[in-house]
C-alpha atoms as a PDB file:
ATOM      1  CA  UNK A   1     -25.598 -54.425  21.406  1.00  0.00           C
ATOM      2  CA  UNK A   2     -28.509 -51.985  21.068  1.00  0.00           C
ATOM      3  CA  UNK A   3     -29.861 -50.091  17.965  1.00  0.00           C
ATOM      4  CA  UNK A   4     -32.557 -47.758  17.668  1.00  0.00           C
ATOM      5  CA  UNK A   5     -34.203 -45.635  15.151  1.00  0.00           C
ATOM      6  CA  UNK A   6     -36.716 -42.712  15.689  1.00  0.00           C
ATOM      7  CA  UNK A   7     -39.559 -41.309  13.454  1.00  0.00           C
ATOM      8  CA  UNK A   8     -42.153 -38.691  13.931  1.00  0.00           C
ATOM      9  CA  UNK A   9     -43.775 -35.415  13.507  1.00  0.00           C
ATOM     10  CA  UNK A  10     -43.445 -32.147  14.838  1.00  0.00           C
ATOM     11  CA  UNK A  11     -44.675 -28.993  14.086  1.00  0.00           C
ATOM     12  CA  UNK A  12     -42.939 -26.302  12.271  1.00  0.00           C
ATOM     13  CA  UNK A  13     -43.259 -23.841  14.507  1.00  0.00           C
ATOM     14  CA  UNK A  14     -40.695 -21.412  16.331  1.00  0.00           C
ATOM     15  CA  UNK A  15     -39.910 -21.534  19.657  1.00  0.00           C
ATOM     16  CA  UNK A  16     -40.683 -17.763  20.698  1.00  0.00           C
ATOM     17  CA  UNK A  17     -44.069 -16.167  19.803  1.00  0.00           C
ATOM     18  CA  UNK A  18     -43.837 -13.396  17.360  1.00  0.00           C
ATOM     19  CA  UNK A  19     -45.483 -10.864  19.706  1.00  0.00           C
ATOM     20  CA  UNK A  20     -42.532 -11.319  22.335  1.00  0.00           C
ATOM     21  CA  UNK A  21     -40.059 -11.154  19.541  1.00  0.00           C
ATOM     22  CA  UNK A  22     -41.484  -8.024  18.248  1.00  0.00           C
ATOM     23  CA  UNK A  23     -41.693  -6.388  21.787  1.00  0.00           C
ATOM     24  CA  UNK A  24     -37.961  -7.662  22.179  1.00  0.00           C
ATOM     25  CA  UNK A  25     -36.977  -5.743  18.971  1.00  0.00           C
ATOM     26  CA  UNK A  26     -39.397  -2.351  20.498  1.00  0.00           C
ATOM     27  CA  UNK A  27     -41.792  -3.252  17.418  1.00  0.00           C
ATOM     28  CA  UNK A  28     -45.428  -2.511  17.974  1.00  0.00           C
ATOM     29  CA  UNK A  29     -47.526  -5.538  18.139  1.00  0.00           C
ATOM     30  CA  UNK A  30     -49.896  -3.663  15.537  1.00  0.00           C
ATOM     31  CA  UNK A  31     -47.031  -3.263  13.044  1.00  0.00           C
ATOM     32  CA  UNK A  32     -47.068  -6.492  11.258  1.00  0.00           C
ATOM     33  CA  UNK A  33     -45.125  -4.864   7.923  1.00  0.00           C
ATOM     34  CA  UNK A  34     -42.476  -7.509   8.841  1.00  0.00           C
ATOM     35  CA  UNK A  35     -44.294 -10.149  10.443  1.00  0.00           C
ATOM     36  CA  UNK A  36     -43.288 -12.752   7.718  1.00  0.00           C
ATOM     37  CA  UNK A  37     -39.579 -11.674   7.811  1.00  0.00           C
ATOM     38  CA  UNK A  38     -39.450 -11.968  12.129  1.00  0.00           C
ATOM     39  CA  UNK A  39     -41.312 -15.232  11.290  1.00  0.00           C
ATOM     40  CA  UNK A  40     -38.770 -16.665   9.006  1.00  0.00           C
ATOM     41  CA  UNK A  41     -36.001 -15.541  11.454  1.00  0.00           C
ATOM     42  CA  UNK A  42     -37.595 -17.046  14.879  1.00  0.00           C
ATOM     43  CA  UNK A  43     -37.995 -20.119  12.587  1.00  0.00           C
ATOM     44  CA  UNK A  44     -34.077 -20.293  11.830  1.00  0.00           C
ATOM     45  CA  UNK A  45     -33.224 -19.561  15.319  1.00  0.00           C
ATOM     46  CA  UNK A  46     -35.569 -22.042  16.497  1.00  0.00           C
ATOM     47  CA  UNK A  47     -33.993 -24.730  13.992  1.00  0.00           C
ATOM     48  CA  UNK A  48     -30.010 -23.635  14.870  1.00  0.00           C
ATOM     49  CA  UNK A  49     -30.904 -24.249  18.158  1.00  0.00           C
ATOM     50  CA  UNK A  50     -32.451 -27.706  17.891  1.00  0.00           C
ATOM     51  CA  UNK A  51     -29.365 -28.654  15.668  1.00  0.00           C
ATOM     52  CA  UNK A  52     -27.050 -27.671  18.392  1.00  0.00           C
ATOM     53  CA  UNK A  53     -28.941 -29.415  20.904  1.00  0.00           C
ATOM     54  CA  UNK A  54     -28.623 -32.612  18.713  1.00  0.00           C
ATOM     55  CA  UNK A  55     -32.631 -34.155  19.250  1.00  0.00           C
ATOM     56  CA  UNK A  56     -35.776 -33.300  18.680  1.00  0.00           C
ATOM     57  CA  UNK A  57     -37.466 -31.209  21.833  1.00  0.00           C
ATOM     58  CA  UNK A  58     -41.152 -30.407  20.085  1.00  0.00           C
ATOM     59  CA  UNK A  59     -44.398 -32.101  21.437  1.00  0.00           C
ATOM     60  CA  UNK A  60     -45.060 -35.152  18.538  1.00  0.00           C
ATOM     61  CA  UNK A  61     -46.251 -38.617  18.405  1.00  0.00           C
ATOM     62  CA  UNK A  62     -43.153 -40.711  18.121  1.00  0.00           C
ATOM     63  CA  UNK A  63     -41.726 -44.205  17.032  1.00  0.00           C
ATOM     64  CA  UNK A  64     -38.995 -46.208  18.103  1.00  0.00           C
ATOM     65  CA  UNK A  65     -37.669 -49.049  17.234  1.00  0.00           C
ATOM     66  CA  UNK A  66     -34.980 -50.126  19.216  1.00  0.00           C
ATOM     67  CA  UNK A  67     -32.843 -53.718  18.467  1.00  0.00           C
ATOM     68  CA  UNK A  68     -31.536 -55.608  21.149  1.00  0.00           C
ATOM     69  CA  UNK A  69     -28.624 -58.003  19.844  1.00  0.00           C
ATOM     70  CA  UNK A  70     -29.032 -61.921  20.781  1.00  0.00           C
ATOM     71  CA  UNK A  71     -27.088 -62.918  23.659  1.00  0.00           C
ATOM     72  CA  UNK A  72     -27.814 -58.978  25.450  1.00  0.00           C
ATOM     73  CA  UNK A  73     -30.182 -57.760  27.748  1.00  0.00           C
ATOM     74  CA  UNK A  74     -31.142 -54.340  29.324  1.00  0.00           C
ATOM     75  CA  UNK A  75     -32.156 -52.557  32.509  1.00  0.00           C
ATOM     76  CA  UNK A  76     -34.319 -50.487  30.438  1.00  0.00           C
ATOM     77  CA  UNK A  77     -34.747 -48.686  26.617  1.00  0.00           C
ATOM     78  CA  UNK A  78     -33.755 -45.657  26.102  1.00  0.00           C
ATOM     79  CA  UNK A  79     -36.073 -43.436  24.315  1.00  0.00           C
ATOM     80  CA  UNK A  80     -35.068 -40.619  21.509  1.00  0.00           C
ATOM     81  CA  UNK A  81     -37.106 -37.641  22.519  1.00  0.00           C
ATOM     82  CA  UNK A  82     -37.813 -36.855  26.316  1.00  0.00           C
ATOM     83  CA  UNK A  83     -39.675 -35.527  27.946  1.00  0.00           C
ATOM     84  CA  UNK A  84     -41.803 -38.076  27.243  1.00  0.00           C
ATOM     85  CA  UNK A  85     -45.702 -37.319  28.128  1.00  0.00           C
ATOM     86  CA  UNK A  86     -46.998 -40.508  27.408  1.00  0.00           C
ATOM     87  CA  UNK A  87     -46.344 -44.245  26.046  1.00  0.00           C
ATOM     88  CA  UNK A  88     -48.871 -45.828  23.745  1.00  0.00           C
ATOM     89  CA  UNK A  89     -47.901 -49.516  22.909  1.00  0.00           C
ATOM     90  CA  UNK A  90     -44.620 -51.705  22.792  1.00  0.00           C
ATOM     91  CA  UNK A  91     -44.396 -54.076  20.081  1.00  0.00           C
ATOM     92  CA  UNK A  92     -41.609 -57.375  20.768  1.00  0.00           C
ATOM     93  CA  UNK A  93     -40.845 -58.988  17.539  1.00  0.00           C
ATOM     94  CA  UNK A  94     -44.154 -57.498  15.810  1.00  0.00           C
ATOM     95  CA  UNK A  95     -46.364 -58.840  19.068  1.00  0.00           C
ATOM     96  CA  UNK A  96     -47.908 -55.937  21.316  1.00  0.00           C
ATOM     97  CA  UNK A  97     -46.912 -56.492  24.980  1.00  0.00           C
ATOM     98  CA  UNK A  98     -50.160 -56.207  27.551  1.00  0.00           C
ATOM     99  CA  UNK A  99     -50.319 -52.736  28.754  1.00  0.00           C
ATOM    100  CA  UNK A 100     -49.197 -53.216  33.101  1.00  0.00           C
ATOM    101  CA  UNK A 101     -51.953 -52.033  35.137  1.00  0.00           C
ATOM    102  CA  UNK A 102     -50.646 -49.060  36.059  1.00  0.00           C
ATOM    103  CA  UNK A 103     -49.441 -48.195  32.754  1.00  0.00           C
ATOM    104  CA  UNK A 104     -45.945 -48.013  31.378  1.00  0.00           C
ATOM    105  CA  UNK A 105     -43.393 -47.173  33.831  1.00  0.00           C
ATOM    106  CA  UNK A 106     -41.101 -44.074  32.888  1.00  0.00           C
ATOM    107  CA  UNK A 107     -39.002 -41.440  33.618  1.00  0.00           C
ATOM    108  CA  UNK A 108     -40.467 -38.274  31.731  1.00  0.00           C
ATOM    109  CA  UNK A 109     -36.912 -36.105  31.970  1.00  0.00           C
ATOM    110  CA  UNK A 110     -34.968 -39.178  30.789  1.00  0.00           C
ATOM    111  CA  UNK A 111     -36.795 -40.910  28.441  1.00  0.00           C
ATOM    112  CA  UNK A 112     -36.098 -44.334  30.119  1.00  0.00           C
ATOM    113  CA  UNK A 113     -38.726 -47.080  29.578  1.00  0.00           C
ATOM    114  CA  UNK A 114     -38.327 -49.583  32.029  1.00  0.00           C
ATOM    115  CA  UNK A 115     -39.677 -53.426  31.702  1.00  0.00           C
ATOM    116  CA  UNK A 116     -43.122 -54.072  32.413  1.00  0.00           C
ATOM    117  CA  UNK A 117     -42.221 -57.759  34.395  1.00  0.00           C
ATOM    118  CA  UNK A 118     -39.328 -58.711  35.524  1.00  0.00           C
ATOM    119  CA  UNK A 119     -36.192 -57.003  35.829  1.00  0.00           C
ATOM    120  CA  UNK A 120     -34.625 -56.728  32.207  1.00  0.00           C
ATOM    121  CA  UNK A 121     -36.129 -56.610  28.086  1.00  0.00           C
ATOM    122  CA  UNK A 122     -35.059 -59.025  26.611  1.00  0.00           C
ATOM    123  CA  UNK A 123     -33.569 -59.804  23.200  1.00  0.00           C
ATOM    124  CA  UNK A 124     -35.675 -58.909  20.237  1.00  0.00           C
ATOM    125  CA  UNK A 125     -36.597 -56.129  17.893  1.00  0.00           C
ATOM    126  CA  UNK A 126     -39.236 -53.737  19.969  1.00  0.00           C
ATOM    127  CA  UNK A 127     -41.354 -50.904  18.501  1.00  0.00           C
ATOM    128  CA  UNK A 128     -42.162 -48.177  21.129  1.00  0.00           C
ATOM    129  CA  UNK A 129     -44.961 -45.544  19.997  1.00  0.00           C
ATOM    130  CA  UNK A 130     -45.058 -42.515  22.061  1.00  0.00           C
ATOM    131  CA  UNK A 131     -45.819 -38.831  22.828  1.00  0.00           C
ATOM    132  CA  UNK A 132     -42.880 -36.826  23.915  1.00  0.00           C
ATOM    133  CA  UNK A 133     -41.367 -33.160  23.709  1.00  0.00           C
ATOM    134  CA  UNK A 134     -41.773 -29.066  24.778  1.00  0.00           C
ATOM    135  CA  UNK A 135     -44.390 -27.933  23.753  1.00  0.00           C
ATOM    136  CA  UNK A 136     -44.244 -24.504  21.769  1.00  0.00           C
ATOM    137  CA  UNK A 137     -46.704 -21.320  21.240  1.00  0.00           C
ATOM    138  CA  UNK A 138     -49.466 -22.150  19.118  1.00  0.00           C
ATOM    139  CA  UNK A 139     -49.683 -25.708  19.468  1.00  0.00           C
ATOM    140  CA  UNK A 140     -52.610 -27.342  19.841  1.00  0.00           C
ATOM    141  CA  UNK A 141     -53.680 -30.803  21.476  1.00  0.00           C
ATOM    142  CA  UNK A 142     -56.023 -33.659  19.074  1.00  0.00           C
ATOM    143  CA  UNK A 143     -59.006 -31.511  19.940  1.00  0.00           C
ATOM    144  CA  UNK A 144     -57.789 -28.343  18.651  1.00  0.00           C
ATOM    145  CA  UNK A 145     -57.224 -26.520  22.295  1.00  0.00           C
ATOM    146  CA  UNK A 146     -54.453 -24.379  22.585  1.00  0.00           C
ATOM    147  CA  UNK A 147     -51.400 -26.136  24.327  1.00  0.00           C
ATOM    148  CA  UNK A 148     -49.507 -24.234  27.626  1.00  0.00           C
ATOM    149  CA  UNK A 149     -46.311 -23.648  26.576  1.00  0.00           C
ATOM    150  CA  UNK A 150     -43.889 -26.031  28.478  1.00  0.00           C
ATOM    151  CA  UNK A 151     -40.553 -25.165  26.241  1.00  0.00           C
ATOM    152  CA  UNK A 152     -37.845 -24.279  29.231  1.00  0.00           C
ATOM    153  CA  UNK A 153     -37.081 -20.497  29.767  1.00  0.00           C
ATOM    154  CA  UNK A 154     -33.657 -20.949  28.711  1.00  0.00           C
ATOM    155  CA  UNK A 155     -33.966 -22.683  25.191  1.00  0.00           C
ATOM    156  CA  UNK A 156     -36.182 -19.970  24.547  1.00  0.00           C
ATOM    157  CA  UNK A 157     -34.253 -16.537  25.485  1.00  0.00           C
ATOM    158  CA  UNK A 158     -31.536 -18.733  23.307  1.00  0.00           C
ATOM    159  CA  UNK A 159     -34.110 -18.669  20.247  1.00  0.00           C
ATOM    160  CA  UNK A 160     -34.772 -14.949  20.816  1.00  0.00           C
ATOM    161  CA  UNK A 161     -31.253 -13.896  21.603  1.00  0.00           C
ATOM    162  CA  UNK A 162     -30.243 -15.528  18.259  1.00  0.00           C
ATOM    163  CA  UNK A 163     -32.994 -14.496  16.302  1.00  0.00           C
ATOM    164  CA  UNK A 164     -32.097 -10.778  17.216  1.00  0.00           C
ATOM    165  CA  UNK A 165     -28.769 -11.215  16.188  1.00  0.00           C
ATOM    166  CA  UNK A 166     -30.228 -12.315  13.280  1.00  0.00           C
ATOM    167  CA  UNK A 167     -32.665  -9.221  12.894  1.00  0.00           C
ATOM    168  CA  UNK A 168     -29.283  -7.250  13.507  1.00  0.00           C
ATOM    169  CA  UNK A 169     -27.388  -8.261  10.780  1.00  0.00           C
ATOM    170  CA  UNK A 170     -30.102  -8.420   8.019  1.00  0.00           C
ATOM    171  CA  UNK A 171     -28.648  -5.063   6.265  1.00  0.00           C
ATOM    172  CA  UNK A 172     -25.388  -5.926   6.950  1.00  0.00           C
ATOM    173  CA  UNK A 173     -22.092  -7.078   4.549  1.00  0.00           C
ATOM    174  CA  UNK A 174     -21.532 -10.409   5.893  1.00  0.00           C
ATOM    175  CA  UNK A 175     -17.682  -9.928   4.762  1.00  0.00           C
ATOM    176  CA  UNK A 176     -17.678  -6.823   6.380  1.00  0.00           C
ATOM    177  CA  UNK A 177     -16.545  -7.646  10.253  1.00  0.00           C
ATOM    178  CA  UNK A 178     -15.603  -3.652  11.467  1.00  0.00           C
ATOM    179  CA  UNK A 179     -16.091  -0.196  10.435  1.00  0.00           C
ATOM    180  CA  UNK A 180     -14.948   3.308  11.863  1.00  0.00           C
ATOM    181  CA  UNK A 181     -16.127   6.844  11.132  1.00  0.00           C
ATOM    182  CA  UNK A 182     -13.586   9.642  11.664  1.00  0.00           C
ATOM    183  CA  UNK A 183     -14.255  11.509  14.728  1.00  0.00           C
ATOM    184  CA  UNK A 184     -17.559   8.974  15.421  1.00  0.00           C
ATOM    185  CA  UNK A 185     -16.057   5.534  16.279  1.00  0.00           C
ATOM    186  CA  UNK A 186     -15.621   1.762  15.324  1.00  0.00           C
ATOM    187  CA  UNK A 187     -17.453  -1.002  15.359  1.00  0.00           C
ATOM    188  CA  UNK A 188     -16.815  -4.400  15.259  1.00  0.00           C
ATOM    189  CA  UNK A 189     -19.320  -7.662  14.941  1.00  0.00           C
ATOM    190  CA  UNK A 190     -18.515 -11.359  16.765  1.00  0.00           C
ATOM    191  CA  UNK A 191     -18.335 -13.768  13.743  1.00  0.00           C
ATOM    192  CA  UNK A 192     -20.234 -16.667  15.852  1.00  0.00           C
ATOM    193  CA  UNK A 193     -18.595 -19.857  16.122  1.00  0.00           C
ATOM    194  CA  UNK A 194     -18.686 -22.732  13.171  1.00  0.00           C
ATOM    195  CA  UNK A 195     -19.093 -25.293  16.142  1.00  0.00           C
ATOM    196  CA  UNK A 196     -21.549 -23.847  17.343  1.00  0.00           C
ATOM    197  CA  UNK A 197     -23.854 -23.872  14.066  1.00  0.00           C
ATOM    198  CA  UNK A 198     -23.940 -20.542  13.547  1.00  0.00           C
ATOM    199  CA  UNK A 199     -25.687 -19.445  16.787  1.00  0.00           C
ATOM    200  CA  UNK A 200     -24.365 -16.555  18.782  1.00  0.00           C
ATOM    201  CA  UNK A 201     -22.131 -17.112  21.452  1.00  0.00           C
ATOM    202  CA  UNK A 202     -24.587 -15.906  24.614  1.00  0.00           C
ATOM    203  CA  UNK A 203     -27.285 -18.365  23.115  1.00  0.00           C
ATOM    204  CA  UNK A 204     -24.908 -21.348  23.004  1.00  0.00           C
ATOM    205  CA  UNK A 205     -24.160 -20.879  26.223  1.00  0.00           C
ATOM    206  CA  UNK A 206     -27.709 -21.031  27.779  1.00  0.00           C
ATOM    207  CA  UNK A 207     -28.183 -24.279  26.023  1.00  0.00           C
ATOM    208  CA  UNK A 208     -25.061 -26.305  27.542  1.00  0.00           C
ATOM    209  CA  UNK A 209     -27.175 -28.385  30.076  1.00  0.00           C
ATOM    210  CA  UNK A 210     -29.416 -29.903  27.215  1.00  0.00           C
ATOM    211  CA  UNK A 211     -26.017 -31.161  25.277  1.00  0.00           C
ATOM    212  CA  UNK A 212     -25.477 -35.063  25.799  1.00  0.00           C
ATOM    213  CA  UNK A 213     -23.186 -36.018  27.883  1.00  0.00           C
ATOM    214  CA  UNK A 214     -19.411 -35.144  27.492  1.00  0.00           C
ATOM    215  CA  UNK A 215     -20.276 -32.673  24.354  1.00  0.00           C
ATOM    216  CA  UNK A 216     -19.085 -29.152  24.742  1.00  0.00           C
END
Protein backbone atom coordinates (compact mmCIF):
# COMPACT_ATOMS: atom_id res chain seq x y z
CA UNK A 1 0.00 0.00 0.00
CA UNK A 2 1.11 3.54 -0.90
CA UNK A 3 0.37 6.92 0.84
CA UNK A 4 1.36 10.25 -0.04
CA UNK A 5 0.93 13.73 1.09
CA UNK A 6 1.73 17.02 -0.81
CA UNK A 7 2.72 20.56 0.45
CA UNK A 8 3.72 23.71 -1.24
CA UNK A 9 3.34 27.14 -2.51
CA UNK A 10 1.88 28.74 -5.32
CA UNK A 11 1.14 32.00 -6.24
CA UNK A 12 -2.14 33.67 -6.07
CA UNK A 13 -2.40 34.70 -9.23
CA UNK A 14 -5.14 34.22 -12.08
CA UNK A 15 -4.73 32.33 -14.90
CA UNK A 16 -5.61 35.04 -17.69
CA UNK A 17 -3.87 38.47 -17.67
CA UNK A 18 -6.14 41.31 -16.97
CA UNK A 19 -5.31 43.10 -20.25
CA UNK A 20 -6.73 40.02 -22.33
CA UNK A 21 -9.68 39.87 -20.04
CA UNK A 22 -10.41 43.44 -20.49
CA UNK A 23 -9.97 43.29 -24.37
CA UNK A 24 -12.30 40.09 -24.12
CA UNK A 25 -15.00 42.21 -22.34
CA UNK A 26 -14.20 45.38 -25.33
CA UNK A 27 -12.72 47.36 -22.18
CA UNK A 28 -9.93 49.73 -22.98
CA UNK A 29 -6.69 48.70 -21.56
CA UNK A 30 -6.43 52.45 -20.22
CA UNK A 31 -9.73 52.12 -18.32
CA UNK A 32 -8.66 50.57 -15.14
CA UNK A 33 -12.05 51.98 -13.12
CA UNK A 34 -12.67 48.21 -12.62
CA UNK A 35 -9.41 46.71 -12.64
CA UNK A 36 -9.79 45.39 -8.99
CA UNK A 37 -13.33 44.01 -9.67
CA UNK A 38 -12.00 41.96 -13.25
CA UNK A 39 -9.14 41.04 -10.84
CA UNK A 40 -11.22 39.50 -8.19
CA UNK A 41 -13.30 37.72 -10.92
CA UNK A 42 -10.24 36.16 -13.08
CA UNK A 43 -9.11 35.13 -9.54
CA UNK A 44 -12.47 33.08 -8.87
CA UNK A 45 -12.48 31.70 -12.26
CA UNK A 46 -8.99 30.78 -11.98
CA UNK A 47 -9.73 28.99 -8.49
CA UNK A 48 -13.28 27.14 -9.87
CA UNK A 49 -11.26 25.87 -12.38
CA UNK A 50 -8.39 24.40 -10.37
CA UNK A 51 -11.13 22.87 -8.03
CA UNK A 52 -12.69 21.14 -10.91
CA UNK A 53 -9.54 19.95 -12.16
CA UNK A 54 -8.91 18.38 -8.66
CA UNK A 55 -4.70 19.35 -8.28
CA UNK A 56 -2.71 21.98 -8.17
CA UNK A 57 -1.39 23.15 -11.92
CA UNK A 58 0.73 26.54 -10.76
CA UNK A 59 4.62 26.63 -11.02
CA UNK A 60 5.77 26.01 -6.96
CA UNK A 61 8.39 24.27 -5.07
CA UNK A 62 6.78 21.13 -3.82
CA UNK A 63 6.98 18.27 -1.14
CA UNK A 64 6.03 14.85 -1.09
CA UNK A 65 6.06 12.42 1.07
CA UNK A 66 4.96 9.31 -0.13
CA UNK A 67 4.73 5.83 2.29
CA UNK A 68 5.37 2.65 0.91
CA UNK A 69 3.75 -0.19 3.20
CA UNK A 70 6.27 -3.13 4.39
CA UNK A 71 6.02 -6.13 2.38
CA UNK A 72 5.24 -3.63 -1.15
CA UNK A 73 7.29 -2.35 -3.71
CA UNK A 74 6.89 -0.01 -6.78
CA UNK A 75 7.81 0.55 -10.42
CA UNK A 76 7.96 4.10 -9.64
CA UNK A 77 6.29 7.19 -7.25
CA UNK A 78 3.85 8.99 -8.35
CA UNK A 79 4.14 12.63 -7.90
CA UNK A 80 1.11 15.21 -6.92
CA UNK A 81 1.64 18.08 -9.26
CA UNK A 82 2.98 17.50 -12.92
CA UNK A 83 4.36 18.84 -14.97
CA UNK A 84 7.13 18.52 -13.04
CA UNK A 85 10.23 20.92 -14.13
CA UNK A 86 12.63 19.68 -11.87
CA UNK A 87 13.49 17.20 -8.82
CA UNK A 88 15.65 18.45 -5.99
CA UNK A 89 16.39 15.60 -3.42
CA UNK A 90 14.72 12.22 -2.27
CA UNK A 91 14.87 11.51 1.27
CA UNK A 92 14.39 7.28 2.30
CA UNK A 93 13.58 7.01 5.89
CA UNK A 94 15.05 10.67 6.68
CA UNK A 95 18.50 9.64 4.58
CA UNK A 96 19.03 11.68 1.20
CA UNK A 97 19.58 9.22 -1.69
CA UNK A 98 22.88 10.23 -4.00
CA UNK A 99 21.69 12.30 -6.79
CA UNK A 100 22.30 9.55 -10.32
CA UNK A 101 24.60 11.14 -12.63
CA UNK A 102 22.37 12.14 -14.95
CA UNK A 103 19.96 13.41 -12.55
CA UNK A 104 16.59 12.11 -11.52
CA UNK A 105 14.82 10.25 -14.10
CA UNK A 106 11.15 11.54 -14.89
CA UNK A 107 8.37 11.93 -16.89
CA UNK A 108 7.47 15.79 -16.83
CA UNK A 109 3.57 15.21 -18.20
CA UNK A 110 3.11 12.39 -15.65
CA UNK A 111 4.75 13.16 -12.72
CA UNK A 112 6.34 9.63 -12.45
CA UNK A 113 9.67 9.39 -10.55
CA UNK A 114 11.29 6.38 -11.41
CA UNK A 115 14.17 4.54 -9.16
CA UNK A 116 17.52 5.76 -9.39
CA UNK A 117 19.17 1.80 -9.25
CA UNK A 118 17.59 -0.98 -9.79
CA UNK A 119 14.28 -1.68 -10.97
CA UNK A 120 11.77 -0.90 -8.01
CA UNK A 121 11.71 1.72 -4.49
CA UNK A 122 11.56 -0.01 -2.01
CA UNK A 123 9.69 -0.02 1.30
CA UNK A 124 10.10 3.02 3.44
CA UNK A 125 8.81 6.49 4.07
CA UNK A 126 10.44 8.85 1.11
CA UNK A 127 10.36 12.68 0.98
CA UNK A 128 10.49 14.01 -2.65
CA UNK A 129 11.17 17.95 -2.96
CA UNK A 130 10.40 19.32 -6.28
CA UNK A 131 9.47 22.07 -8.79
CA UNK A 132 6.41 21.38 -10.79
CA UNK A 133 3.33 23.22 -12.49
CA UNK A 134 1.99 25.94 -15.47
CA UNK A 135 3.29 28.65 -15.12
CA UNK A 136 0.91 31.83 -15.15
CA UNK A 137 1.22 35.71 -16.26
CA UNK A 138 3.26 37.56 -13.97
CA UNK A 139 5.27 35.01 -12.46
CA UNK A 140 8.58 35.36 -11.91
CA UNK A 141 11.63 32.83 -11.56
CA UNK A 142 14.22 33.11 -8.00
CA UNK A 143 15.88 35.99 -9.79
CA UNK A 144 12.96 38.08 -10.30
CA UNK A 145 12.70 37.57 -14.37
CA UNK A 146 9.48 37.40 -15.75
CA UNK A 147 8.34 33.70 -16.41
CA UNK A 148 6.86 32.63 -20.25
CA UNK A 149 3.63 31.66 -19.69
CA UNK A 150 3.37 27.80 -20.17
CA UNK A 151 -0.46 27.43 -18.73
CA UNK A 152 -2.22 25.30 -21.80
CA UNK A 153 -4.52 27.34 -24.19
CA UNK A 154 -7.43 25.50 -23.10
CA UNK A 155 -7.39 25.87 -19.18
CA UNK A 156 -7.08 29.33 -19.97
CA UNK A 157 -10.05 30.30 -22.54
CA UNK A 158 -11.87 28.07 -19.60
CA UNK A 159 -10.70 30.83 -16.95
CA UNK A 160 -11.79 33.63 -19.31
CA UNK A 161 -14.96 32.05 -20.58
CA UNK A 162 -16.00 31.68 -16.88
CA UNK A 163 -14.83 34.78 -15.67
CA UNK A 164 -17.09 36.55 -18.36
CA UNK A 165 -19.92 34.76 -17.30
CA UNK A 166 -19.06 35.99 -14.22
CA UNK A 167 -18.68 39.74 -15.41
CA UNK A 168 -22.23 38.97 -16.99
CA UNK A 169 -24.11 38.28 -14.16
CA UNK A 170 -22.64 40.84 -11.65
CA UNK A 171 -25.98 43.12 -11.86
CA UNK A 172 -28.04 40.37 -12.06
CA UNK A 173 -30.91 38.64 -9.46
CA UNK A 174 -29.35 35.40 -8.95
CA UNK A 175 -33.08 34.01 -8.28
CA UNK A 176 -34.11 35.56 -11.24
CA UNK A 177 -33.48 32.75 -14.19
CA UNK A 178 -35.82 34.57 -17.27
CA UNK A 179 -37.41 37.73 -18.12
CA UNK A 180 -39.62 39.00 -21.14
CA UNK A 181 -40.59 42.49 -22.28
CA UNK A 182 -43.87 42.82 -24.20
CA UNK A 183 -43.31 43.29 -27.77
CA UNK A 184 -39.16 43.08 -27.03
CA UNK A 185 -38.47 39.42 -26.06
CA UNK A 186 -37.28 36.87 -23.33
CA UNK A 187 -34.42 35.93 -21.94
CA UNK A 188 -33.33 33.18 -20.14
CA UNK A 189 -29.78 32.41 -18.18
CA UNK A 190 -28.10 28.57 -17.89
CA UNK A 191 -27.99 27.98 -14.07
CA UNK A 192 -24.39 26.14 -14.39
CA UNK A 193 -24.11 22.82 -13.04
CA UNK A 194 -23.52 22.02 -9.04
CA UNK A 195 -21.06 19.22 -10.30
CA UNK A 196 -19.38 21.16 -12.03
CA UNK A 197 -18.46 23.79 -9.15
CA UNK A 198 -20.16 26.43 -10.39
CA UNK A 199 -18.28 26.88 -13.71
CA UNK A 200 -20.17 27.38 -16.91
CA UNK A 201 -20.94 24.62 -18.97
CA UNK A 202 -18.56 25.59 -22.27
CA UNK A 203 -15.60 25.99 -19.69
CA UNK A 204 -16.14 22.55 -18.12
CA UNK A 205 -16.01 21.15 -21.15
CA UNK A 206 -12.56 22.43 -22.35
CA UNK A 207 -11.12 21.09 -19.19
CA UNK A 208 -12.24 17.25 -19.52
CA UNK A 209 -8.74 15.94 -20.62
CA UNK A 210 -7.02 17.30 -17.35
CA UNK A 211 -9.78 15.26 -15.10
CA UNK A 212 -8.18 11.95 -13.58
CA UNK A 213 -8.97 9.11 -14.94
CA UNK A 214 -12.61 7.74 -15.10
CA UNK A 215 -14.04 11.28 -13.63
CA UNK A 216 -16.61 12.95 -15.77
Amino acid sequence: MTTLQTSGAADPLPFVALSDFKAALSIADNDTSQDGVLTNMLLAASSAVQSYIGRQITVADWSDRIRIAHGDRQLSLILAVHPVLSVADVFLDGQALPVPAGGWDFDPLCGILYPSHGPWWWPGRYSVSYRAGWAVPGMVDDGGKTLAVTMPADIRQAVLTAARSFYSAKDRDPLLKSESEQGVGSTSWATPDTASGGLPADSAALLSRYLPSGFS
